[in-house]
Protein backbone atom coordinates (compact mmCIF):
# COMPACT_ATOMS: atom_id res chain seq x y z
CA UNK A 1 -13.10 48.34 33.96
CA UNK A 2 -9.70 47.89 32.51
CA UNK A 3 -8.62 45.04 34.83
CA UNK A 4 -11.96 43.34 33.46
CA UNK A 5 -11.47 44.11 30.03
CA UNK A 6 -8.03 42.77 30.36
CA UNK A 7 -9.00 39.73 31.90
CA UNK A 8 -11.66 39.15 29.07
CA UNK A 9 -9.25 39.62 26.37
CA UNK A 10 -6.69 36.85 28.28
CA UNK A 11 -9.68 34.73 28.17
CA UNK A 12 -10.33 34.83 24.59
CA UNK A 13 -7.02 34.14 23.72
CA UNK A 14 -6.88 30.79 25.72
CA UNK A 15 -9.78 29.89 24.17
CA UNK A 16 -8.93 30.36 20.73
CA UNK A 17 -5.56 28.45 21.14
CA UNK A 18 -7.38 25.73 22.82
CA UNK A 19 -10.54 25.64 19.92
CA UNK A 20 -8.02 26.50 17.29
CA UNK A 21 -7.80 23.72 14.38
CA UNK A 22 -4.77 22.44 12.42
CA UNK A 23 -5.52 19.12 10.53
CA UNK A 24 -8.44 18.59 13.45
CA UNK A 25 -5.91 18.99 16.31
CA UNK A 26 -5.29 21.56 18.97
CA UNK A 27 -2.01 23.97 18.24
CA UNK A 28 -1.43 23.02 21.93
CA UNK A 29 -1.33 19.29 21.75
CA UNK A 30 1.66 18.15 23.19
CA UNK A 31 5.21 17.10 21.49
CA UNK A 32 5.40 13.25 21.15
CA UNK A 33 7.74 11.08 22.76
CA UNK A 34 9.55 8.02 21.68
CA UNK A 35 12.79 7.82 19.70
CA UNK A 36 12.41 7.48 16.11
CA UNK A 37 11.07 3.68 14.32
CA UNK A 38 9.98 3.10 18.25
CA UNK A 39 6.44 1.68 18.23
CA UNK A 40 4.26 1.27 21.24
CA UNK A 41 1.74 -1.60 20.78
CA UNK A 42 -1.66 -1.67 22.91
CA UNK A 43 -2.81 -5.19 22.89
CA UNK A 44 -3.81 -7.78 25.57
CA UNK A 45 -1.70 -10.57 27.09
CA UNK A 46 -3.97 -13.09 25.30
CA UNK A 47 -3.20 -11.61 21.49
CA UNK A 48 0.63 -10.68 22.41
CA UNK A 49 1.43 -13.50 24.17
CA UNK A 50 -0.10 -16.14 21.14
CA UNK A 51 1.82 -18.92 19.57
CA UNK A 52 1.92 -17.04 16.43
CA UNK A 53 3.14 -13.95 17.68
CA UNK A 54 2.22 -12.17 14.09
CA UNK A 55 2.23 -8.91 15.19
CA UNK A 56 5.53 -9.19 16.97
CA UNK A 57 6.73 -11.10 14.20
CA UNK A 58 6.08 -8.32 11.76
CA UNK A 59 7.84 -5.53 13.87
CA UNK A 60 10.90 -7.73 14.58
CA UNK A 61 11.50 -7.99 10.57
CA UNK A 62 14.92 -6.94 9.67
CA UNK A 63 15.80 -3.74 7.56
CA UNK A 64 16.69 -5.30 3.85
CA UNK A 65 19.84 -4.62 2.52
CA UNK A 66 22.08 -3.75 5.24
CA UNK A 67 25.26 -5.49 6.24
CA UNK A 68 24.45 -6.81 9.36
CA UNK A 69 21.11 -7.70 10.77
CA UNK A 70 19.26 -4.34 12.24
CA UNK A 71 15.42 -4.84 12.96
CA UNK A 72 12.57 -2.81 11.58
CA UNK A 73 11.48 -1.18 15.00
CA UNK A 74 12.24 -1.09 18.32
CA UNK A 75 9.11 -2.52 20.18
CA UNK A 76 7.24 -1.28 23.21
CA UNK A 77 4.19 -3.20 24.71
CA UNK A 78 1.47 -1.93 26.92
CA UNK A 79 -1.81 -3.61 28.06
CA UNK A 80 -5.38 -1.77 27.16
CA UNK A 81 -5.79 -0.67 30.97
CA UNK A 82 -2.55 1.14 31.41
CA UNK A 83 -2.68 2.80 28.32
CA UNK A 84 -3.31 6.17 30.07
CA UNK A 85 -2.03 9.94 29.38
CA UNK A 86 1.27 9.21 29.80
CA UNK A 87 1.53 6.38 27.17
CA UNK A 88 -0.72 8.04 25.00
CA UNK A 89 1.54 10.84 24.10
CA UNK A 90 3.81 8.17 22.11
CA UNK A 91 4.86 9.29 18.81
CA UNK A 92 3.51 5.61 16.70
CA UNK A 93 1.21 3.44 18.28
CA UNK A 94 -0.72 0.14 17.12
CA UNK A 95 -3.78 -0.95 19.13
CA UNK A 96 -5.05 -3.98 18.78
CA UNK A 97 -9.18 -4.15 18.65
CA UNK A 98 -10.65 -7.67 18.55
CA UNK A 99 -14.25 -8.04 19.21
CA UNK A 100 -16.64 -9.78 17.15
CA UNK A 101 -18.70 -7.13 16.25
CA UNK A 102 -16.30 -6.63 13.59
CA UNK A 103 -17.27 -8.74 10.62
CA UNK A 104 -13.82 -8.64 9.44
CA UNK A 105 -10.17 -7.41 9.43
CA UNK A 106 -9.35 -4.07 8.77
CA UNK A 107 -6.61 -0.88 9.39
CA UNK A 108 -7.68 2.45 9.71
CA UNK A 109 -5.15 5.38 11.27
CA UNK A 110 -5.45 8.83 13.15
CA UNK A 111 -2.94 11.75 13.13
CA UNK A 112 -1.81 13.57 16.11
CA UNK A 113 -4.46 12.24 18.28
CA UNK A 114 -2.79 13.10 21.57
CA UNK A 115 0.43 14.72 20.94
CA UNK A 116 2.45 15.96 17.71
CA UNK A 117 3.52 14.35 15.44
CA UNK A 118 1.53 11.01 16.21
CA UNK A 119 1.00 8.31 14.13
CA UNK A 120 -2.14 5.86 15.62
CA UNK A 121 -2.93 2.69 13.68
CA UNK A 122 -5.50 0.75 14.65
CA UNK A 123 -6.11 -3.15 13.79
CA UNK A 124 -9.55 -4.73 13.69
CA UNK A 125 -10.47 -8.20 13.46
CA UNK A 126 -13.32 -10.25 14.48
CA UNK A 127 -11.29 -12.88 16.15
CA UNK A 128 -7.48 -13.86 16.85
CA UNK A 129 -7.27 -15.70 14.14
CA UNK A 130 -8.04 -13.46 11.65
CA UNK A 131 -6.43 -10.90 13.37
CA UNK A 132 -3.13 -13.04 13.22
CA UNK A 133 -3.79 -14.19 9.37
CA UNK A 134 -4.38 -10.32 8.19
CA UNK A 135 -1.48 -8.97 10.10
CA UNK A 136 0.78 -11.67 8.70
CA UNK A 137 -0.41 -10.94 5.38
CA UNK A 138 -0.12 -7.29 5.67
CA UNK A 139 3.19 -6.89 7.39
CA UNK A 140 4.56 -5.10 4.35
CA UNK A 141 1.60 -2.63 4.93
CA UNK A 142 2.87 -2.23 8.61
CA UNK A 143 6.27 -1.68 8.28
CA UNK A 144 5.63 0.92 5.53
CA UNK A 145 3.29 2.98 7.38
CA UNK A 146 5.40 3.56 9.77
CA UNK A 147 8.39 3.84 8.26
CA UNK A 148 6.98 6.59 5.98
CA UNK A 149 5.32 8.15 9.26
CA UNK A 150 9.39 8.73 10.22
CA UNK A 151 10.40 9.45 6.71
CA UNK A 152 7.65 12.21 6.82
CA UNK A 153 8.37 13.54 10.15
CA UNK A 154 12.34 13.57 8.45
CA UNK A 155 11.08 15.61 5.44
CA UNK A 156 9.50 18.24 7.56
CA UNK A 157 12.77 18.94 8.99
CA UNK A 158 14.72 18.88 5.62
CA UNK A 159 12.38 21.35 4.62
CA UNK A 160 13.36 23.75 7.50
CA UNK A 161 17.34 23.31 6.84
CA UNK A 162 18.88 21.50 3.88
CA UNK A 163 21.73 21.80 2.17
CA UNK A 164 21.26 24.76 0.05
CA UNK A 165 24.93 24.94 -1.68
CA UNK A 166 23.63 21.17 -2.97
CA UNK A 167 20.50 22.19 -3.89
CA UNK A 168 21.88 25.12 -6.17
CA UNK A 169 24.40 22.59 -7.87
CA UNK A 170 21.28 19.85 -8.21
CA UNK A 171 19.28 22.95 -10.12
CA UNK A 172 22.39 23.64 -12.26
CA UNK A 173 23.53 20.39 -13.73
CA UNK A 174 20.12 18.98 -13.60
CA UNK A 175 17.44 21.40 -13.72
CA UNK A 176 16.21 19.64 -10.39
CA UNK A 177 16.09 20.10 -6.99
CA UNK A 178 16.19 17.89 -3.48
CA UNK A 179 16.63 18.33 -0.17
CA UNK A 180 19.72 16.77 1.29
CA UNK A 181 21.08 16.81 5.02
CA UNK A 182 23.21 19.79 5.77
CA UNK A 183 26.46 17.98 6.90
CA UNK A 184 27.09 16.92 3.07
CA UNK A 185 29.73 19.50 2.46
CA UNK A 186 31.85 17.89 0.14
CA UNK A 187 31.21 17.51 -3.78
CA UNK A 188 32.37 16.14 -6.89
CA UNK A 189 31.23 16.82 -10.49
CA UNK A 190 31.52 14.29 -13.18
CA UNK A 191 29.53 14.34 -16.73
CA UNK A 192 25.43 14.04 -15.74
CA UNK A 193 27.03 12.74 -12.15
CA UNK A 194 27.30 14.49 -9.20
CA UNK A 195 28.82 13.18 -5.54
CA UNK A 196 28.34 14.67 -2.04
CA UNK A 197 29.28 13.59 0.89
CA UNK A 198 29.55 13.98 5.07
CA UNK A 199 33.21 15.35 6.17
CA UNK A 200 32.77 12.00 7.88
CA UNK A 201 32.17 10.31 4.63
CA UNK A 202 29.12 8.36 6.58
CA UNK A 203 26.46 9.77 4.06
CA UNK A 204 26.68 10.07 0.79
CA UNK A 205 24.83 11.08 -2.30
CA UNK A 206 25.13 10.68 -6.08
CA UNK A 207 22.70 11.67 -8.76
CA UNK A 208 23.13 11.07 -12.39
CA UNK A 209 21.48 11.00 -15.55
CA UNK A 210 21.01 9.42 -19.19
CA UNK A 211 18.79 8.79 -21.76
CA UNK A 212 15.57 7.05 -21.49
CA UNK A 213 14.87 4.40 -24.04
CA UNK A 214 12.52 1.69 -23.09
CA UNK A 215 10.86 -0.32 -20.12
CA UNK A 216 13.59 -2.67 -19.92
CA UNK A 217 15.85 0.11 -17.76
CA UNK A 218 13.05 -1.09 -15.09
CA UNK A 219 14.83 -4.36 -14.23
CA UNK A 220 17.12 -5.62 -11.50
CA UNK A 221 19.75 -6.43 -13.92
CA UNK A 222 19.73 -2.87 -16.42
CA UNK A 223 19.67 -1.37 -13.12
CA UNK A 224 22.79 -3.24 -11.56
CA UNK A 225 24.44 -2.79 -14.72
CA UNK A 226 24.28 0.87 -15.21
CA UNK A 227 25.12 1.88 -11.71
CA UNK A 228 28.48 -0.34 -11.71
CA UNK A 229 29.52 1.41 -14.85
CA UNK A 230 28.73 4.96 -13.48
CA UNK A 231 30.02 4.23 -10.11
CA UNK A 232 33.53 3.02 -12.10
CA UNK A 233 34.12 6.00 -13.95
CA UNK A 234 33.15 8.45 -11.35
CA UNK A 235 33.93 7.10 -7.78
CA UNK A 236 37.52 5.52 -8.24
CA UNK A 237 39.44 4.31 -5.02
CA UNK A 238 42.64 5.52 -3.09
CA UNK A 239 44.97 3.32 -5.99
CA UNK A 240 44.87 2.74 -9.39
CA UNK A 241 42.14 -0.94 -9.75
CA UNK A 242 39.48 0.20 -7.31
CA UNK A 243 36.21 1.51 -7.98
CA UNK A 244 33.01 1.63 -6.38
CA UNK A 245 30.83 -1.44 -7.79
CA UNK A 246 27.27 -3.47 -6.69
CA UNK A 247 28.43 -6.50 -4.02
CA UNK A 248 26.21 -9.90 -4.01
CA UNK A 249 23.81 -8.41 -7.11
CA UNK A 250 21.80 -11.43 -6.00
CA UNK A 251 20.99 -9.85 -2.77
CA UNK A 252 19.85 -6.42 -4.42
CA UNK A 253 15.81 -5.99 -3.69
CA UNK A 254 13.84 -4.11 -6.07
CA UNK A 255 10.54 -3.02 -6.21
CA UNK A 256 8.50 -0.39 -8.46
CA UNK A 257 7.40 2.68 -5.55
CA UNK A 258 5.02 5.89 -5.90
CA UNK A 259 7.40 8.96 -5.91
CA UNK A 260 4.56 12.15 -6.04
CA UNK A 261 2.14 10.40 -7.69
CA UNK A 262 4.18 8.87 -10.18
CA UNK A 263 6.23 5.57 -10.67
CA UNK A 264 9.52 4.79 -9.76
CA UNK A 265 11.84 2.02 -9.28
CA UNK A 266 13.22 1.52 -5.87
CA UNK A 267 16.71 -0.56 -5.52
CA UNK A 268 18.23 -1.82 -2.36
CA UNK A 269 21.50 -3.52 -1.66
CA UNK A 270 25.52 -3.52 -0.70
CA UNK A 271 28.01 -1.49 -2.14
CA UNK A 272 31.64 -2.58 -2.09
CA UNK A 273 35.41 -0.82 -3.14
CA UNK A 274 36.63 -2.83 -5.86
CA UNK A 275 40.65 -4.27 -4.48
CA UNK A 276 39.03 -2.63 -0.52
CA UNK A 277 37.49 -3.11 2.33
CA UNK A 278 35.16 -0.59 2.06
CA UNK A 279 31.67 -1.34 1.97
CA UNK A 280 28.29 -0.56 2.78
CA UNK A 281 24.56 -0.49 2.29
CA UNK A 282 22.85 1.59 -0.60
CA UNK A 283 19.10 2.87 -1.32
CA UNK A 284 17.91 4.23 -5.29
CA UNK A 285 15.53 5.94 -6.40
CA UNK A 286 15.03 5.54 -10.49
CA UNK A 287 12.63 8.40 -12.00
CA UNK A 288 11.71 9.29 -15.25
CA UNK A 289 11.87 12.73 -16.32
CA UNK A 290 9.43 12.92 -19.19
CA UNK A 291 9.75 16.86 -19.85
CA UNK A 292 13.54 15.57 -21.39
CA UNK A 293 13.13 12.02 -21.95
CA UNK A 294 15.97 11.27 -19.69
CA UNK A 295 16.56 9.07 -16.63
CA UNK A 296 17.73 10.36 -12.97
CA UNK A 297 18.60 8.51 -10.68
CA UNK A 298 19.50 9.61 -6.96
CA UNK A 299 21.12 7.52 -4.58
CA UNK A 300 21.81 7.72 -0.77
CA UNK A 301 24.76 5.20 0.52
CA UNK A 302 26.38 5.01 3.81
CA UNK A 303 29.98 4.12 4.89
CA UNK A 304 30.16 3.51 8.61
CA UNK A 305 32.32 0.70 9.56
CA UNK A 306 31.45 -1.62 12.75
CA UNK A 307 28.34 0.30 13.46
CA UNK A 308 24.69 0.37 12.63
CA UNK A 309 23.19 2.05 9.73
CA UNK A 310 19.67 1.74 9.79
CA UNK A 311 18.70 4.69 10.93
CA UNK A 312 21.49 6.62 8.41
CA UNK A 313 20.42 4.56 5.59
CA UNK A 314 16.62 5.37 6.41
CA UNK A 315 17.35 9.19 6.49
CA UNK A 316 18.90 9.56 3.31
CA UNK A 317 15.99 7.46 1.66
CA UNK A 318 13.41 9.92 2.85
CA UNK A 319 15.99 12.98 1.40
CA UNK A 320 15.37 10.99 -1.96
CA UNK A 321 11.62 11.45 -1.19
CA UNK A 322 12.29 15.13 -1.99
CA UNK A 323 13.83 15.06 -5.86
CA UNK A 324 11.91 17.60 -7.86
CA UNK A 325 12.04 17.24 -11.41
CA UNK A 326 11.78 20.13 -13.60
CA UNK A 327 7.62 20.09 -13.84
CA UNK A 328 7.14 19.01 -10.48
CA UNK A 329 6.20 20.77 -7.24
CA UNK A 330 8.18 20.18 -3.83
CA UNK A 331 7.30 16.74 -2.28
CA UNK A 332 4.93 17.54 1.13
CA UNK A 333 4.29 14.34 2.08
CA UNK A 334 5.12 10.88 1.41
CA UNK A 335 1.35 9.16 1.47
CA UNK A 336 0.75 6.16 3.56
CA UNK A 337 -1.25 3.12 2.16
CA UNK A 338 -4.38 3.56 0.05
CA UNK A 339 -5.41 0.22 1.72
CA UNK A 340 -5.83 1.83 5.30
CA UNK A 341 -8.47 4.62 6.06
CA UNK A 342 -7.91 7.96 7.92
CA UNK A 343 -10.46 8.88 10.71
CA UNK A 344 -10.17 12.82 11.71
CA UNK A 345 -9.91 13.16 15.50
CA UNK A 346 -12.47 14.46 17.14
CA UNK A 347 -10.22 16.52 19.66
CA UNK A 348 -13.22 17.08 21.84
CA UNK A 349 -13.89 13.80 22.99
CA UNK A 350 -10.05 12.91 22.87
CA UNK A 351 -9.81 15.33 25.42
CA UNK A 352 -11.96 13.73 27.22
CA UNK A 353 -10.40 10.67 27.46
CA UNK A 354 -7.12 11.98 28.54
């Protein structure tokens, strides 16, 4: 009676952990594979193979503002009938669905579908034409998904281990928090500025702060112009004549971003050593703090001579992700696209299919 009773209760437990939900996904699924910004696309010789190539196209786009040219992605390609268990447990996916039942082109996106963390996006569109005019259309809408699926999957682990000293010197001069990697173990304090960086000096990050006054600080050039003054005062170089300042301002990319819910102005672009070589790519994030009518601004910039930076450049943009000002609540997500839908999996019949 004991062995039974035994057996029973081992029973029950495997089935709860295999009916047990999380965000409509097994706590079993498996862990993903892939190496981070690696997408695997599902599509058909006829689509990938087109003269227009958009969906290729789109993937292939270089980072903006980095030194030397580093794509968006690395690409993966798999036809429809060998995308079995195996390939199914990649980590972000596109298949492409053309059939003209659809009456026109649309995304929609599933999480964790067959493994964890998964990102699945899904492109419909009633012929290859459309299918190539939406995509190139939407590329923007592509690369951001994706690259937020990364960023996310990056916040996560900030949240796990960051830098707490950093944190504690954020919440004193500022009265905010973020999440920074834990490698940044060397500061410096300046008035309303504050530097850390890597004991490599690969990653840095500065925050600083002044007063808000009007709409105009939300331009290319009141940006450019306040960071080259802060970076002169605070971030002088080796000799007397050599500062930190913005390189090729006409290369700098703006655009206005959703930080929490709320609006911010996002600046990309090179950083140079005034009289140096030094040099590098930057990413800032512009906030307003309402509570104190003041500005913050947090910036991650990387120095890494002769090697590539995307990948540095993109994990110090998601750390930005994480700046809590004073009547905020820690970020827990950076949202994907209003413009493409979320279906829930239904694990059941994913099962099935595996």
């Amino acid at each position: 009676m004991k062995r039974m009773t035994f057996y029973l209760g081992m029973a029950l437990a495997v089935l709860s952990l295999t009916s047990c939900r999380n965000g409509g996904k097994s706590i079993i699924t498996p862990v993903s594979s892939g190496r981070p910004y690696e997408v695997m696309v599902v599509v058909d010789d006829k689509c990938w193979m087109s003269p227009d190539s958009a969906l290729f196209h789109v993937l292939d786009t270089d980072v903006p503002g980095l030194p030397q040219a580093e794509r968006s992605f690395r690409i993966s390609r798999v036809r429809p009938d060998f995308f079995d268990r195996s390939v199914r447990l990649f980590r972000n996916i596109i298949i492409v669905d053309i059939q003209d039942i659809y009456t026109q082109p649309k995304f929609k996106y599933t999480r964790d579908a067959y493994s964890s963390p998964q990102m699945i996006m899904t492109i419909q569109a009633p012929n290859q034409k459309e299918f190539a005019d939406y995509v190139s259309k939407n590329g923007q809408v592509i690369i951001d998904f994706f690259t937020r699926a990364e960023m996310n999957r990056q916040v996560k682990l900030l949240e796990k281990k960051h830098n707490e000293t950093l944190s504690a010197k954020v919440q004193s001069m500022f009265d905010c928090d973020i999440w920074m990697p834990v490698e940044m173990e060397s500061y410096k304090q300046g008035e309303n500025f504050l530097w850390a960086s890597s004991n490599l000096n690969d990653l840095n990050f500065v925050m600083y702060a002044y007063p808000f006054r009007d709409h105009d600080t939300f331009t290319k050039e009141y940006f450019i112009h306040k960071r080259d003054s802060v970076m002169k005062v605070n971030l002088p170089g080796a000799r007397e004549g050599m500062y930190m300042e913005t390189a090729d301002s006409i290369f700098v990319e703006t655009r206005n971003i959703a930080v929490k819910g709320d609006y911010a102005f996002e600046a990309r672009g090179l950083w140079e050593m005034k009289n140096d070589a030094m040099g590098g790519p930057f990413v800032s994030h512009v906030r307003v703090d309402r509570d104190n009518a003041r500005i913050i601004v947090v910036e991650g910039f990387v120095y890494n001579p002769g090697k590539l930076k995307r990948d540095q450049i993109r994990k110090l943009n998601a750390a930005l992700y994480t700046l809590k000002l004073p009547s905020e609540k820690e970020v827990s997500e950076i949202p994907v696209d209003n413009a493409i839908s979320e279906e829930q999996v239904k694990q059941e019949a994913e099962q099935n299919k595996q």
